[in-house]
Protein backbone atom coordinates (compact mmCIF):
# COMPACT_ATOMS: atom_id res chain seq x y z
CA UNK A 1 94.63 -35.28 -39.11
CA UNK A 2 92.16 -32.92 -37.32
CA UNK A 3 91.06 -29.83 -39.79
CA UNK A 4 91.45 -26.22 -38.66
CA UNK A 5 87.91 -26.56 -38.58
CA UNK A 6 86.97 -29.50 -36.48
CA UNK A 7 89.67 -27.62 -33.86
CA UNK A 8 87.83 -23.95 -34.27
CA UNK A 9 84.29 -25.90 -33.89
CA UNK A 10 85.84 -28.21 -30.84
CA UNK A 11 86.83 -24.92 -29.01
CA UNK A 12 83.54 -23.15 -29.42
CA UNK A 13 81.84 -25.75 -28.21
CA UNK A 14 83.74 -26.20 -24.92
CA UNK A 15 83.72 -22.71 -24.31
CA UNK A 16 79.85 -22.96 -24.68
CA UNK A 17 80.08 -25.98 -21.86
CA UNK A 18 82.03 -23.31 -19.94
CA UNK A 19 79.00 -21.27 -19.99
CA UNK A 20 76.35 -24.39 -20.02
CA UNK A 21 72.86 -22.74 -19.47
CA UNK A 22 73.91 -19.20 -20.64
CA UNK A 23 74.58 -17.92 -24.29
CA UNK A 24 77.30 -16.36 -26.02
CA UNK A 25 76.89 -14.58 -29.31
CA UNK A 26 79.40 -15.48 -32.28
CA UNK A 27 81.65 -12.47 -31.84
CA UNK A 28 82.27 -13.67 -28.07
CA UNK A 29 82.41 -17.24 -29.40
CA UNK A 30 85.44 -16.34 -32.02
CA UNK A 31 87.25 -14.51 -29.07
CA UNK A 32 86.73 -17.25 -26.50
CA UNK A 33 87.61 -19.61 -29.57
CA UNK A 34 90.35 -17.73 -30.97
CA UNK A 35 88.77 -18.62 -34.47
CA UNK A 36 87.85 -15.80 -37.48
CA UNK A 37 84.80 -14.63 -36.91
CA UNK A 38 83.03 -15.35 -40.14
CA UNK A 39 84.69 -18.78 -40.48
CA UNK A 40 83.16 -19.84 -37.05
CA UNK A 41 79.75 -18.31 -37.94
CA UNK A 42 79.81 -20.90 -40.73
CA UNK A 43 80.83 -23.18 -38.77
CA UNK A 44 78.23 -22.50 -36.07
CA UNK A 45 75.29 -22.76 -38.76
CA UNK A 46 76.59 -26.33 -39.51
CA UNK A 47 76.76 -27.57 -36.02
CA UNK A 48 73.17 -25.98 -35.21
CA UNK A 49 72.04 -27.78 -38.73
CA UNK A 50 73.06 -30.77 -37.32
CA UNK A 51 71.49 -30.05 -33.69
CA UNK A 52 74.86 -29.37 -31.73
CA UNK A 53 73.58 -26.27 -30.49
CA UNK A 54 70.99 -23.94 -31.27
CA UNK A 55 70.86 -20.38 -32.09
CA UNK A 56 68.87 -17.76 -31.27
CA UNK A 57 68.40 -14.60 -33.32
CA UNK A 58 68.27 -10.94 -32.96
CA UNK A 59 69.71 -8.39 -30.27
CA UNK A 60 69.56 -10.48 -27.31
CA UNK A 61 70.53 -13.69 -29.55
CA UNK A 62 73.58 -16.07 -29.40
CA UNK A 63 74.29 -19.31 -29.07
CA UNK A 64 74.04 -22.38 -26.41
CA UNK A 65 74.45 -26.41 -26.19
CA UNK A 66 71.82 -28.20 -27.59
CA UNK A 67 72.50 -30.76 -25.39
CA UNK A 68 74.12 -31.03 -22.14
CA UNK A 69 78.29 -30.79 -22.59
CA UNK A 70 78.15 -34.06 -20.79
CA UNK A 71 76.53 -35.98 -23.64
CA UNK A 72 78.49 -34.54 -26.31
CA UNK A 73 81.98 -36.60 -27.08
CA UNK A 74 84.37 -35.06 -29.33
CA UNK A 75 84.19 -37.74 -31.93
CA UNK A 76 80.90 -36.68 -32.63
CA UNK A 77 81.75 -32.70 -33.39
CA UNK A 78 84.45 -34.61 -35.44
CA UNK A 79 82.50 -37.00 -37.71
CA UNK A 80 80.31 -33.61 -38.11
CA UNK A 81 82.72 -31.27 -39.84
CA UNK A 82 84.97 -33.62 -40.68
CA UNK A 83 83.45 -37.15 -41.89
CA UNK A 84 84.50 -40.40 -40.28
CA UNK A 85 87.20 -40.88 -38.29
CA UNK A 86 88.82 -43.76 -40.44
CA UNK A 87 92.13 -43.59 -41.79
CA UNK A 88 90.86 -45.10 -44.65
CA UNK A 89 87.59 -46.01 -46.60
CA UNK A 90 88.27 -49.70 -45.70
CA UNK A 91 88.24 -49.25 -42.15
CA UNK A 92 84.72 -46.68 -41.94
CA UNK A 93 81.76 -48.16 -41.12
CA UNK A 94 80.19 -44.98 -42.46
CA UNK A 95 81.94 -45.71 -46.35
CA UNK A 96 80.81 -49.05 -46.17
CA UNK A 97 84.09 -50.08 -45.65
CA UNK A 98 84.87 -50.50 -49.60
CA UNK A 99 87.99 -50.98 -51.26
CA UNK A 100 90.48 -48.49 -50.92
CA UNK A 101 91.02 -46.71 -54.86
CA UNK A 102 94.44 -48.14 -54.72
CA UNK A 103 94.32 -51.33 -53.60
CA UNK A 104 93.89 -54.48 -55.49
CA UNK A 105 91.53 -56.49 -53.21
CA UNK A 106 90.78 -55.55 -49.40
CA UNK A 107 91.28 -58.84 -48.42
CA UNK A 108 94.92 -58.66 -48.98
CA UNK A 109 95.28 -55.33 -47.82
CA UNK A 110 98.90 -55.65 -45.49
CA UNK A 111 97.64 -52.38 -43.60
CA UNK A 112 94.63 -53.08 -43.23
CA UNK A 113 95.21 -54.38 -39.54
CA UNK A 114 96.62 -51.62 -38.34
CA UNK A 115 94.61 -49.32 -39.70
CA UNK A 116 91.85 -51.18 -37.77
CA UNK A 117 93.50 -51.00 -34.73
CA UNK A 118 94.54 -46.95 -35.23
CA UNK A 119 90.69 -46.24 -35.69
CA UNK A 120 89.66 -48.50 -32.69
CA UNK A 121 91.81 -46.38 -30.24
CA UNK A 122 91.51 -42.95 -31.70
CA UNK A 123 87.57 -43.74 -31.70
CA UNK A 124 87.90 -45.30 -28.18
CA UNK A 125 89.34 -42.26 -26.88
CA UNK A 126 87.70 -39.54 -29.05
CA UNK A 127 83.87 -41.20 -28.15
CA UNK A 128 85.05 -41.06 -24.22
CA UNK A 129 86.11 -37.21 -24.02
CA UNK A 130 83.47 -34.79 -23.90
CA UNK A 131 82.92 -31.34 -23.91
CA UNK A 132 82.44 -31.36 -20.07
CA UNK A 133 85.48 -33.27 -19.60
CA UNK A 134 87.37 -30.25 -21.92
CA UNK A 135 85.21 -27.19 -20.40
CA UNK A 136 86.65 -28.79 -17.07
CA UNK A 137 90.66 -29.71 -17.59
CA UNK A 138 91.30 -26.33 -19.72
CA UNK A 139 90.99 -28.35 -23.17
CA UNK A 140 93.73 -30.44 -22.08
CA UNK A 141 92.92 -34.33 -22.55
CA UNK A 142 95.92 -35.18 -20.60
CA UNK A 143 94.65 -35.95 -17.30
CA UNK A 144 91.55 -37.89 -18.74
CA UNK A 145 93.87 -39.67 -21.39
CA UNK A 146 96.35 -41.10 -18.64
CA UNK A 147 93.51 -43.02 -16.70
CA UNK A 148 93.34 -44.96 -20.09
């Protein structure tokens, strides 16, 4: 399930794509967002530590893209705040898809199949949207999901 977090950090970010070029400060951002201030500021300093936009201090400071909206896909803001997209450790490339703790060998694993096929299409979809696509529909995936 997507944390209250990745959602607060997805929203800032698309309303930064809405303003792609200009900057908004945090206050504006938590507005736009509808996030708590001081919970987005923290989230902001993660996603500039990990170069999803960049900040800019002082009076006249804020925030903007660090890269255009267009080459940003959700599943990336995701894996940032919220680790891999797996269901389980067996199925993320990024846990070097060990053992689950509560299985007896992943080799017999009965769900590990579908879990497979669950990350596939949520990653398949998540790496395709971007914030462009988002800034653009109203945050709605809808439209851009029914093409697929």
């Amino acid at each position: 399930m997507l944390s209250q977090k990745a959602r607060y950090a997805l929203r800032a970010l698309v309303q930064l794509a809405r303003v792609e070029g200009a900057q908004l400060n945090s206050g504006e951002l938590a507005v736009r967002a509808a996030a708590p201030h001081k919970y987005l500021e923290a989230i902001l300093l993660e996603l500039s530590h990990n170069r999803l936009v960049t900040s800019r201090r002082g009076k006249f400071g804020g925030y903007t893209l660090a890269r255009p909206a267009l080459d940003v896909s959700f599943a990336e803001v995701i894996r940032v705040i919220d680790g891999p997209l797996a269901l389980a450790p067996c199925d993320s490339p990024r846990l070097g898809r060990r053992k689950c703790d509560n299985c007896p060998e992943r080799a017999l694993c009965t769900l590990r199949e579908a879990v497979a096929r669950a990350h596939d299409a949520t990653a398949h979809v998540l790496e395709a949207y971007t914030l462009a696509q988002a800034a653009v529909t109203g945050g709605d995936p809808a439209p851009q999901l029914a093409a697929i």
